[in-house]
N, C-alpha and C. Protein backbone atom coordinates (compact mmCIF):
# COMPACT_ATOMS: atom_id res chain seq x y z
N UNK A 1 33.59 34.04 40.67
CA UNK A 1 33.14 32.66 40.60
C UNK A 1 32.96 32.06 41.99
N UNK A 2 34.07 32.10 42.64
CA UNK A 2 34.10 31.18 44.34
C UNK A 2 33.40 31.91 45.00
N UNK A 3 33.79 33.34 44.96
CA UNK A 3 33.60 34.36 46.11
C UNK A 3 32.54 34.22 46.88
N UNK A 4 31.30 34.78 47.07
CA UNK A 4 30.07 34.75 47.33
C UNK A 4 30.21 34.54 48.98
N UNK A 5 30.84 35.00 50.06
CA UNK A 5 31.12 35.11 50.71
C UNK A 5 31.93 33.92 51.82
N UNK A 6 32.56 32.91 50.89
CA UNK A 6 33.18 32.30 51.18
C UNK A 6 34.70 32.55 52.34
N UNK A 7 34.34 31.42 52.98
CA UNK A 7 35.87 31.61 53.89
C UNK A 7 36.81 30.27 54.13
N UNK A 8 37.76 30.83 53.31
CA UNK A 8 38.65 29.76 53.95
C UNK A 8 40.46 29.49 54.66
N UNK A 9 39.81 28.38 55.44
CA UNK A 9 41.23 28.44 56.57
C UNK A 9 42.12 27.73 55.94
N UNK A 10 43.41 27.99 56.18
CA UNK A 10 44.66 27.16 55.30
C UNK A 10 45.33 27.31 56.95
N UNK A 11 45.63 26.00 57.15
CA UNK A 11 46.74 25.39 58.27
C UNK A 11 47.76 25.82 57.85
N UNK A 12 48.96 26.59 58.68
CA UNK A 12 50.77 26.85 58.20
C UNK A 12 51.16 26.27 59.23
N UNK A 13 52.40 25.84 59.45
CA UNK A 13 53.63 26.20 60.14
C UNK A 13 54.76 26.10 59.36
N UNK A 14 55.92 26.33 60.11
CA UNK A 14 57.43 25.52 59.37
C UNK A 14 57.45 24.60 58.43
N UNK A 15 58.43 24.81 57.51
CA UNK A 15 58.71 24.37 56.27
C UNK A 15 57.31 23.58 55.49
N UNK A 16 56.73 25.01 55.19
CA UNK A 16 55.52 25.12 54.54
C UNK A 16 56.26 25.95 52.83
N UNK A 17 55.75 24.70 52.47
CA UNK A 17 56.02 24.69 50.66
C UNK A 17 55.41 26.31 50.04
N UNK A 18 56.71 26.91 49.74
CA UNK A 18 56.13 28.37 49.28
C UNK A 18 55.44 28.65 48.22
N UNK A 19 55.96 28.12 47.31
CA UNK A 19 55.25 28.40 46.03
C UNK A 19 53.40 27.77 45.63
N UNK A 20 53.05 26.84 46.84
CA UNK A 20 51.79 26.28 46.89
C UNK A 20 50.92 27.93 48.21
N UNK A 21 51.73 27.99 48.85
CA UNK A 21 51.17 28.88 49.92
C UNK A 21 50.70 30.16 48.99
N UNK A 22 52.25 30.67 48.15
CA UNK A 22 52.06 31.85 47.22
C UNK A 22 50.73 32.06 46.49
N UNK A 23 50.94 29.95 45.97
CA UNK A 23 49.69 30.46 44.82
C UNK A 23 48.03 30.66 45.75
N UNK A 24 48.19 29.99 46.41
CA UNK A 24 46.23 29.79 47.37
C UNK A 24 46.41 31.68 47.62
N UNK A 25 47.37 32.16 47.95
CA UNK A 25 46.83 33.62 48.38
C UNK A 25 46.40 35.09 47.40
N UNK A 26 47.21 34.33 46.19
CA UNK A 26 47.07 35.18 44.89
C UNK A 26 45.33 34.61 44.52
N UNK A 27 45.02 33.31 43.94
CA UNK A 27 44.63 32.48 43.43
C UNK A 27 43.13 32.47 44.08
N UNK A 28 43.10 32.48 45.41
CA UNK A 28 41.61 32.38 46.25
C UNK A 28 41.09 34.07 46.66
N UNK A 29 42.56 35.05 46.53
CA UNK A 29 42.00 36.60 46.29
C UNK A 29 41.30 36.89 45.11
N UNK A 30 41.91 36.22 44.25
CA UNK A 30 41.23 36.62 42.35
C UNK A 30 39.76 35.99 43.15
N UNK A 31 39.28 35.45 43.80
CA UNK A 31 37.77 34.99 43.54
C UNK A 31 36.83 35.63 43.93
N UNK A 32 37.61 36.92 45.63
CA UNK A 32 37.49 37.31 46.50
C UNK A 32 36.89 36.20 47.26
N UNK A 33 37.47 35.48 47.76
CA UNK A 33 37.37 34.27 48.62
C UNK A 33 38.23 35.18 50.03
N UNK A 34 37.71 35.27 51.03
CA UNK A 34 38.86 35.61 52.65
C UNK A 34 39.18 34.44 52.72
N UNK A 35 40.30 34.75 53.13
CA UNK A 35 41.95 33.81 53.28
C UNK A 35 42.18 33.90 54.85
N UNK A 36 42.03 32.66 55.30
CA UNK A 36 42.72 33.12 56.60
C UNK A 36 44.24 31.97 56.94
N UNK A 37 45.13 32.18 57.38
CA UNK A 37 45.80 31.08 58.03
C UNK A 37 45.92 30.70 59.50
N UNK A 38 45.83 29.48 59.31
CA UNK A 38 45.67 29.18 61.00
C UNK A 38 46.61 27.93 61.66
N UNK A 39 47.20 28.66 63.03
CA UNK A 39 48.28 27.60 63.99
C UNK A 39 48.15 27.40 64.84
N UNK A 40 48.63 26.99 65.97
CA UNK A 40 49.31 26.48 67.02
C UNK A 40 49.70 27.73 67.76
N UNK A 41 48.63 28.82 68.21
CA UNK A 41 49.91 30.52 68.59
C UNK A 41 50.69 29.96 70.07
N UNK A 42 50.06 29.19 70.76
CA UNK A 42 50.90 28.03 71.78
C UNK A 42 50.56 29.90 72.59
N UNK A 43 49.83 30.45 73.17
CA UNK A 43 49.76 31.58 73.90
C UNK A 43 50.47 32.65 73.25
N UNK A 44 51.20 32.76 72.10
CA UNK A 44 51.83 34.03 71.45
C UNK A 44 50.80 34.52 70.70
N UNK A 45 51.06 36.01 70.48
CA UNK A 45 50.24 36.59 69.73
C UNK A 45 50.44 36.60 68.08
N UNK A 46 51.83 36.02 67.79
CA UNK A 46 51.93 35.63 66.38
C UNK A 46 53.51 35.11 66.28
N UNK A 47 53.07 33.96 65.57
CA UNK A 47 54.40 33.48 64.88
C UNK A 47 54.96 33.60 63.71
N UNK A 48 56.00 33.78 63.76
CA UNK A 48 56.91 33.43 62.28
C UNK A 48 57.15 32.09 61.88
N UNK A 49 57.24 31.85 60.92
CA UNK A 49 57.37 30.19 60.38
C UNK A 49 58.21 30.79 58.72
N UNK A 50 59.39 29.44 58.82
CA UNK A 50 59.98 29.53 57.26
C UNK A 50 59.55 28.37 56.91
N UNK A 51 59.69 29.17 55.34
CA UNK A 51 59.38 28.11 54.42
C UNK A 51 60.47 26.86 54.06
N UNK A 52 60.26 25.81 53.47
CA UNK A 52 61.00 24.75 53.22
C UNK A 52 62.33 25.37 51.78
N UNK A 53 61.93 25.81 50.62
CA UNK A 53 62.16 25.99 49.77
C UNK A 53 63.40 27.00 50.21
N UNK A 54 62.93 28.13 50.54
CA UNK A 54 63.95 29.38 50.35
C UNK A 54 63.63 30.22 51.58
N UNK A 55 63.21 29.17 52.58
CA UNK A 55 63.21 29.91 53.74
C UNK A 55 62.51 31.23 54.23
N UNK A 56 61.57 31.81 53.50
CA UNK A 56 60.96 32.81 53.31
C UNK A 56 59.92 33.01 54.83
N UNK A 57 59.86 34.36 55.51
CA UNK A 57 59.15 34.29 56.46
C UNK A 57 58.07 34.26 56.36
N UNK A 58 57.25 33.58 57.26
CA UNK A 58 55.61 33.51 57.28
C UNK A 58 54.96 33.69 58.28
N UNK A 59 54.04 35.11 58.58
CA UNK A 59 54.04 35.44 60.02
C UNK A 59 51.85 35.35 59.88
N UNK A 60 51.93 34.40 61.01
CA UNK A 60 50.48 34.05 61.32
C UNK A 60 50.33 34.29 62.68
N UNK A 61 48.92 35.11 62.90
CA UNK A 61 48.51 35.23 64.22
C UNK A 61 46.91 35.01 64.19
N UNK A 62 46.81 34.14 63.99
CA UNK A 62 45.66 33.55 63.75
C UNK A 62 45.42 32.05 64.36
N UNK A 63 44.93 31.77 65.22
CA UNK A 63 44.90 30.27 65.83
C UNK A 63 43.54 29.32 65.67
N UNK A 64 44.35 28.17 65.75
CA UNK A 64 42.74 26.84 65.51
C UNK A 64 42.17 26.84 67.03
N UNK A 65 43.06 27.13 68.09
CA UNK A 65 43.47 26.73 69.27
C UNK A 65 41.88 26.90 70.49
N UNK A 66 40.70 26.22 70.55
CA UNK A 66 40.11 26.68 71.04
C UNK A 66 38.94 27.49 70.34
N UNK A 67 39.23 27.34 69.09
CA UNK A 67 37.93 28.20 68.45
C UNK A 67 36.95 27.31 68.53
N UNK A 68 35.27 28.61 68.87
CA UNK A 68 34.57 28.33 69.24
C UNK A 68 33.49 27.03 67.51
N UNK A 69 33.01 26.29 67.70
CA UNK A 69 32.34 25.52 67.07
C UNK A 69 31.87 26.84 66.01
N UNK A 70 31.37 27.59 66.49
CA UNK A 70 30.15 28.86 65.56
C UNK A 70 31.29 29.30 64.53
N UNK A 71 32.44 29.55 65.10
CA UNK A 71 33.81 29.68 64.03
C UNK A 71 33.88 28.98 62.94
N UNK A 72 34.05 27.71 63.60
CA UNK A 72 34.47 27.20 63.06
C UNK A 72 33.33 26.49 61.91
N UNK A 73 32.21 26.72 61.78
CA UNK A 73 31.34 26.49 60.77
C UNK A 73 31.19 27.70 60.16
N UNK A 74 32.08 28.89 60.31
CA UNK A 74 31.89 30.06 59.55
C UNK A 74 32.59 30.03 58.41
N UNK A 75 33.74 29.01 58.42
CA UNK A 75 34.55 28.51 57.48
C UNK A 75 33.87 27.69 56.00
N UNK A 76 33.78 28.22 55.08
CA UNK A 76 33.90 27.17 53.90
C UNK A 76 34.45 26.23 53.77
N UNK A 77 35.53 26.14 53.58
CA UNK A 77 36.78 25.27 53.33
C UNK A 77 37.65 25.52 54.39
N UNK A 78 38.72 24.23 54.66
CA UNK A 78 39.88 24.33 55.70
C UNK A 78 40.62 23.52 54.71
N UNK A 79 41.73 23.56 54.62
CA UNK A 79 43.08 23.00 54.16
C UNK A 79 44.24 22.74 54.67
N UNK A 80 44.49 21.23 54.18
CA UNK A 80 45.68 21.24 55.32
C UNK A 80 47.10 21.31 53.97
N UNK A 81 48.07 21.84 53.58
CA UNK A 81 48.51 21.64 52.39
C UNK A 81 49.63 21.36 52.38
N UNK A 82 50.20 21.14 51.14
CA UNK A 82 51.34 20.12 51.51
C UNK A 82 52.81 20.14 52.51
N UNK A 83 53.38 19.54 51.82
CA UNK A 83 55.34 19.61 52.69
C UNK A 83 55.08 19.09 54.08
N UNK A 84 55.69 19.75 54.84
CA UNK A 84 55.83 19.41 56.36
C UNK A 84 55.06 20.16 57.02
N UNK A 85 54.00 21.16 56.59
CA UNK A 85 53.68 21.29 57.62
C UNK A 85 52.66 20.18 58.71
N UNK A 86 51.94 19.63 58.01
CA UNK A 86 51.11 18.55 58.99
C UNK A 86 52.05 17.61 59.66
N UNK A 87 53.09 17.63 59.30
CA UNK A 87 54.15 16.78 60.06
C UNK A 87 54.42 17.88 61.50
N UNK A 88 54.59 19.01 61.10
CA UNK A 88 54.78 20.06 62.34
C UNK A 88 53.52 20.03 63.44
N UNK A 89 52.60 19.49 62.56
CA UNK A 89 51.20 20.01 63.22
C UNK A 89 50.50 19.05 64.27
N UNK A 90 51.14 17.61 63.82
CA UNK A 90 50.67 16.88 64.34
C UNK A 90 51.29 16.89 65.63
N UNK A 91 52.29 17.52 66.35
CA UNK A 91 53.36 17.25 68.01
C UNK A 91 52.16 17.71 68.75
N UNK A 92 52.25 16.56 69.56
CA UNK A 92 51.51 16.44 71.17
C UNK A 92 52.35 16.88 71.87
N UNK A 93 52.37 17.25 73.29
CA UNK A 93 52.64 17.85 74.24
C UNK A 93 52.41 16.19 75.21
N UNK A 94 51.36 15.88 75.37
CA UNK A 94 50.54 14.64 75.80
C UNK A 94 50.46 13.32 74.67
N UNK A 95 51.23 12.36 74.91
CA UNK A 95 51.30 11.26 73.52
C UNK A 95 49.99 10.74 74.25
N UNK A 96 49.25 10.53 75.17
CA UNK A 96 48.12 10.09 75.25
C UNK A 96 47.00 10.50 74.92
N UNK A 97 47.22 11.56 74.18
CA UNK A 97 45.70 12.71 73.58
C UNK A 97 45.94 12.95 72.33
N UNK A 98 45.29 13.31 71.52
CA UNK A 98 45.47 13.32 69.64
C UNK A 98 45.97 15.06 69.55
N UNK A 99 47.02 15.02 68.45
CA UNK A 99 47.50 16.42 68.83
C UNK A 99 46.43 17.37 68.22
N UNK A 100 46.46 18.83 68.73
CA UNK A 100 45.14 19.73 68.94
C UNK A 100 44.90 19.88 67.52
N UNK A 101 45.90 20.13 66.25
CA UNK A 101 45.51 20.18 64.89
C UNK A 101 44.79 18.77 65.05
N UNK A 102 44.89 17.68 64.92
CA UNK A 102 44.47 16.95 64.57
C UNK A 102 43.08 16.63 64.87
N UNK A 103 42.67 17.14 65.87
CA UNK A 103 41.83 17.05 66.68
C UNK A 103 40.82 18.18 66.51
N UNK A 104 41.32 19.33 65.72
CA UNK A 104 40.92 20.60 65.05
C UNK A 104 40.19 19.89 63.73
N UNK A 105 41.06 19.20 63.18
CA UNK A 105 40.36 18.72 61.81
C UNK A 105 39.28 17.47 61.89
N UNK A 106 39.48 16.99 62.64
CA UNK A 106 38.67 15.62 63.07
C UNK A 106 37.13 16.76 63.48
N UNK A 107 37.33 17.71 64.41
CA UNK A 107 35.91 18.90 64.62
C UNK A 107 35.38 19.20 62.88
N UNK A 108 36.15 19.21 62.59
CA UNK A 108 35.87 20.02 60.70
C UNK A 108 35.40 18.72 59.58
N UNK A 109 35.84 17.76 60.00
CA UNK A 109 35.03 16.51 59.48
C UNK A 109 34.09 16.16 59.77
N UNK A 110 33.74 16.63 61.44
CA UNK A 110 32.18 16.55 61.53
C UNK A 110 31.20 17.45 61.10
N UNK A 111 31.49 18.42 60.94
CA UNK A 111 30.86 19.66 59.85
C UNK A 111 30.82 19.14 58.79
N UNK A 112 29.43 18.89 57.51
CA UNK A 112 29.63 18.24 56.65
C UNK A 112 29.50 19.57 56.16
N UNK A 113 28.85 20.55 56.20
CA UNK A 113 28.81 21.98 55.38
C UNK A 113 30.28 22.51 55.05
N UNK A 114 31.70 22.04 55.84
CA UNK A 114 32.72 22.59 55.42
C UNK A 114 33.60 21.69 54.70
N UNK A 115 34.41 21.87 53.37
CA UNK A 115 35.05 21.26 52.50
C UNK A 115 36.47 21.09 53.14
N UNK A 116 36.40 19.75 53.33
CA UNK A 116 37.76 19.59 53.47
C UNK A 116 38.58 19.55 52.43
N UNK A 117 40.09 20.02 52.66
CA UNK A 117 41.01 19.53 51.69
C UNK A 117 42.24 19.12 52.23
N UNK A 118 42.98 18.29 51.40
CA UNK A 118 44.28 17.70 52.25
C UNK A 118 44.87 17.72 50.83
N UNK A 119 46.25 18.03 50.82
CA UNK A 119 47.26 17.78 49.40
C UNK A 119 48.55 17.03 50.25
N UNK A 120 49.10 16.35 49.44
CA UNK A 120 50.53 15.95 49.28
C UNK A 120 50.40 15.51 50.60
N UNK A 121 51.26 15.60 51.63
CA UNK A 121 51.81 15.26 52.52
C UNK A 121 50.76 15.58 53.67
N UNK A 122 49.64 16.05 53.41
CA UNK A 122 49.11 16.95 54.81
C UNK A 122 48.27 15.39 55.30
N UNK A 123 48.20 14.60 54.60
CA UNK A 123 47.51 13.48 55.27
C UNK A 123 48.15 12.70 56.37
N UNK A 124 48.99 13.41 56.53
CA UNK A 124 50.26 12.61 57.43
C UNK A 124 49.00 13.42 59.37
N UNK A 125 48.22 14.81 58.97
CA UNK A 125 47.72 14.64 59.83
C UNK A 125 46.62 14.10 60.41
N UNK A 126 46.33 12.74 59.44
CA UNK A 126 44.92 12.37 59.96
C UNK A 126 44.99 11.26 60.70
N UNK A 127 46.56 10.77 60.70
CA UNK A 127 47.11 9.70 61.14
C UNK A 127 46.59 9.17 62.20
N UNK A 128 46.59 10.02 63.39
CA UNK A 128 46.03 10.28 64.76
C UNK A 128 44.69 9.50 65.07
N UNK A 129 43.91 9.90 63.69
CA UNK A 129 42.12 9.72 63.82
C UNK A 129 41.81 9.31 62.65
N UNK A 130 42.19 8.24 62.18
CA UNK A 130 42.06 7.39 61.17
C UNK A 130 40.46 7.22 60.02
N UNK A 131 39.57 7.05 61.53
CA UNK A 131 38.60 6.78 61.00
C UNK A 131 37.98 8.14 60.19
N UNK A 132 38.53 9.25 60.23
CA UNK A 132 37.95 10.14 59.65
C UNK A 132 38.10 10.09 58.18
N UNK A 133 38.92 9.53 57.58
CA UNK A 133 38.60 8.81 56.38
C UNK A 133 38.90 7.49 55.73
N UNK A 134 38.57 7.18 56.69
CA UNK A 134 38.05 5.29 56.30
C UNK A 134 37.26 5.19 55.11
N UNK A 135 37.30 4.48 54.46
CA UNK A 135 36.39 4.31 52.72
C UNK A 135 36.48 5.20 52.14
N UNK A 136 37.00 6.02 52.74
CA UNK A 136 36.68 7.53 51.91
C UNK A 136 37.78 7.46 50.26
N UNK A 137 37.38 8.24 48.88
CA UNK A 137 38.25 7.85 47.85
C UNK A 137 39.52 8.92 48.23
N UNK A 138 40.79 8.62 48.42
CA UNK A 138 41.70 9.26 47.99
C UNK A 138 43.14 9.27 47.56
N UNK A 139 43.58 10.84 46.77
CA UNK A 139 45.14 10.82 46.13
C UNK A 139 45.95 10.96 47.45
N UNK A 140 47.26 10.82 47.54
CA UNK A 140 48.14 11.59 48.20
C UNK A 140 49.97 11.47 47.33
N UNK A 141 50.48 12.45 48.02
CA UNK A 141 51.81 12.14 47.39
C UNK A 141 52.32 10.50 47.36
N UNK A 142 52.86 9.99 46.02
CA UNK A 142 53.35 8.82 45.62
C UNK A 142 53.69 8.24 47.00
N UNK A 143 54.39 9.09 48.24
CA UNK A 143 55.18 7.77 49.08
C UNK A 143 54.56 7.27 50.35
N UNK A 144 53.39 8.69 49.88
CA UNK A 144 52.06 8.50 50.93
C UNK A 144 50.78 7.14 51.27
N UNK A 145 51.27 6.82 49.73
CA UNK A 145 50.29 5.71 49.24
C UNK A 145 50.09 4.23 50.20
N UNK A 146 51.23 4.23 50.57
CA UNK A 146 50.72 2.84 51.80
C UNK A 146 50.37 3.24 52.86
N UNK A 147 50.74 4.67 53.45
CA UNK A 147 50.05 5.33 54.59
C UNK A 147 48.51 5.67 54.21
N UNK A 148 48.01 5.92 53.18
CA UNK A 148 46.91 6.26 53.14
C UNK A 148 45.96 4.98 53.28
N UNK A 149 46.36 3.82 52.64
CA UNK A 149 46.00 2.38 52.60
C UNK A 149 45.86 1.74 54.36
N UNK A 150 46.85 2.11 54.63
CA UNK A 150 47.04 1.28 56.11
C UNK A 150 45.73 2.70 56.90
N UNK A 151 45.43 3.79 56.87
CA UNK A 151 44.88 3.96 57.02
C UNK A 151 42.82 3.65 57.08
N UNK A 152 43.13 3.18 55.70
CA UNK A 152 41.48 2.33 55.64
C UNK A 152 40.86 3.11 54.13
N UNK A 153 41.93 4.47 53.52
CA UNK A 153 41.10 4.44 52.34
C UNK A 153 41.32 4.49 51.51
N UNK A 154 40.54 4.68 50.47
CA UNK A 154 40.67 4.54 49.22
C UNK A 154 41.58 4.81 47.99
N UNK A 155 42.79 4.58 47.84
CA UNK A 155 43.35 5.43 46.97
C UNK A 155 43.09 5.12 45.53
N UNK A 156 43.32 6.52 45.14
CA UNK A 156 42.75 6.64 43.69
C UNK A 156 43.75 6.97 43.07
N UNK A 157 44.81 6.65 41.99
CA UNK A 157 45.66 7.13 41.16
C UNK A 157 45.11 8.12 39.98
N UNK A 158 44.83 10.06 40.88
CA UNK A 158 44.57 11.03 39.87
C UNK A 158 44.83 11.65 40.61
N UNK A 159 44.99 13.17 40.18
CA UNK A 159 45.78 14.49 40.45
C UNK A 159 44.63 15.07 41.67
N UNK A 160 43.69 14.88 41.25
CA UNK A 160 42.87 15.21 42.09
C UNK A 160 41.68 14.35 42.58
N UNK A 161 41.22 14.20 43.36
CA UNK A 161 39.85 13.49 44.01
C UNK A 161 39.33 13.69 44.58
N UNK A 162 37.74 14.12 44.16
CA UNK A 162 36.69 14.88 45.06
C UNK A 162 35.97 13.37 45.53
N UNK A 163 35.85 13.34 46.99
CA UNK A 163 35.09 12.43 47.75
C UNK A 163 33.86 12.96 48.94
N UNK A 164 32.80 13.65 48.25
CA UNK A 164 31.99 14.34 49.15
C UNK A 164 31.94 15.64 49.35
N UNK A 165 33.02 16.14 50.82
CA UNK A 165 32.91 16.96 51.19
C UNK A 165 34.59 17.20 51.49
N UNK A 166 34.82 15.91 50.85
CA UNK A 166 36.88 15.94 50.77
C UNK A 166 37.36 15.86 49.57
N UNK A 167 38.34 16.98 49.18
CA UNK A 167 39.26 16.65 48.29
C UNK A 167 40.41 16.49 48.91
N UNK A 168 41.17 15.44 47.68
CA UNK A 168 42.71 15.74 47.99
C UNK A 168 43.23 15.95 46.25
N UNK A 169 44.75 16.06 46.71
CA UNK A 169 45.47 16.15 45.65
C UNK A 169 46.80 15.44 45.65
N UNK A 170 47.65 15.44 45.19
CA UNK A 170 48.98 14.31 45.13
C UNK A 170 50.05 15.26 45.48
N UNK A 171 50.27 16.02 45.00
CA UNK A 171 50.86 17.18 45.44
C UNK A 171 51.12 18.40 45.64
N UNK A 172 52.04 19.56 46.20
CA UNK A 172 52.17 20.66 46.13
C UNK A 172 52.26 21.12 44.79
N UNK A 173 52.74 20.44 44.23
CA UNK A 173 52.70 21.24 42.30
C UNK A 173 51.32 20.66 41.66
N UNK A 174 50.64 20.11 42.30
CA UNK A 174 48.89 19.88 42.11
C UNK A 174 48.58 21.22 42.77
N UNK A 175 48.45 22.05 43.21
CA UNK A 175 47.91 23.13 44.09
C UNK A 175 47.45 23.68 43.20
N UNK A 176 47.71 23.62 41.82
CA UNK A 176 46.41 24.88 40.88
C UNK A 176 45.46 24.16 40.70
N UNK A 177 45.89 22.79 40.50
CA UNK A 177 44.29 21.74 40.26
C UNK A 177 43.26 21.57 41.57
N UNK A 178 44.32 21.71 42.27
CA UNK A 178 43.42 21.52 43.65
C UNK A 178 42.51 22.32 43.61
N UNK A 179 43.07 23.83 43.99
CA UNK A 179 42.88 25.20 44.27
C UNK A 179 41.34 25.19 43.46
N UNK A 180 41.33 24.79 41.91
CA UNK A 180 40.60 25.00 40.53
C UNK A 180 39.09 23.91 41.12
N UNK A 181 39.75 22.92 41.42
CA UNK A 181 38.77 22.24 42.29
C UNK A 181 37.56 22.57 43.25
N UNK A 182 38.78 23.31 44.75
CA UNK A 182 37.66 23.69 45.48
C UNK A 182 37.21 24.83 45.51
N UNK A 183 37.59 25.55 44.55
CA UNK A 183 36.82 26.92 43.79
C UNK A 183 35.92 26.36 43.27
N UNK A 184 35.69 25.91 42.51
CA UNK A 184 34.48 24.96 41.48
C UNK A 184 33.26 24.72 42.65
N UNK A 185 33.99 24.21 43.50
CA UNK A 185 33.06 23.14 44.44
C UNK A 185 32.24 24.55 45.49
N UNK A 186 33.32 25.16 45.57
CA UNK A 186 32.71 26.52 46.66
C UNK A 186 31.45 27.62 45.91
N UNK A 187 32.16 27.37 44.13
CA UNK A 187 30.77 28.33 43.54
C UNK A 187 29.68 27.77 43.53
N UNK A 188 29.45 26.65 43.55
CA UNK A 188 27.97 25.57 43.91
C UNK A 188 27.55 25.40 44.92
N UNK A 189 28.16 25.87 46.06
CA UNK A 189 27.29 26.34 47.16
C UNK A 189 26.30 27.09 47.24
């Protein structure tokens, strides 16, 4: 259904919600969709990251860090997904510059050919660059809801909400609706 040579990036770090990570890698293989994950390698050639839940290791060597534009429109979809990781993602080095994820996804919003997605908590990284979805319609987790507001958009009370070229979802236990979503949206490409 998705496959058709689709690619998509999923953001990790630390206390990254396992059972949402589990399902996108089972879930976007059934489509043959490529899976990639992508961090912060901060000059390492790969990190480990645990999960929130049960602590489970998660080893990515794959970076946003500098990829070239042509990359980065090679991507279908990017995802930022729930728990903490966009809380991890967002640390500056420099509080006077927007941190490099953030600033990674703000590049991927200007690509209208690539689908954004944000679940649960990952909106915590758009904080930075607001205007990237200003008016725009969206869910986020229940406590997210005045952060998404003070931000400038739209919230919608449903599990899921396609706005364009953005979905979100409310939460990590939304991740099959999500998932079901931007599969849908990727086979109509």
């Amino acid at each position: 259904m998705g496959g058709n040579g689709n690619k998509v990036g999923i953001l990790i770090e630390s206390d990254y919600y396992e059972p949402e990570i589990w399902y996108y890698k089972s879930r976007f293989a059934e489509e043959g969709i490529e899976l990639h994950f992508l961090t912060r390698l901060c000059g390492q050639s790969m990190i480990t990251f645990k999960g929130h839940e049960y602590q489970v290791p998660f080893e990515c060597s794959e970076s946003f860090e500098d990829m070239p534009d042509e990359e980065l429109r090679s991507y279908s979809a990017l995802i930022v997904p729930s728990g903490m990781v966009s809380d991890r993602l967002r640390y500056t080095e420099d509080v006077n510059k927007i941190p490099p994820a953030t600033e990674f996804l703000k590049r991927a919003f200007a690509e209208k050919g690539i689908l954004k997605g944000i679940i649960c908590h990952g909106m915590w990284l758009v904080a930075p660059t607001t205007d990237i979805i200003k008016g725009r319609r969206v869910v986020v987790h229940n406590n997210l809801i005045g952060d998404a507001k003070a931000y400038g958009a739209l919230y919608v009370n449903e599990d899921v909400v396609v706005d364009g070229d953005l979905v979100t979802a409310r939460s990590g236990g939304h991740c099959h609706l999500f998932a079901k979503k931007i599969i849908e949206l990727l086979s109509r490409k």
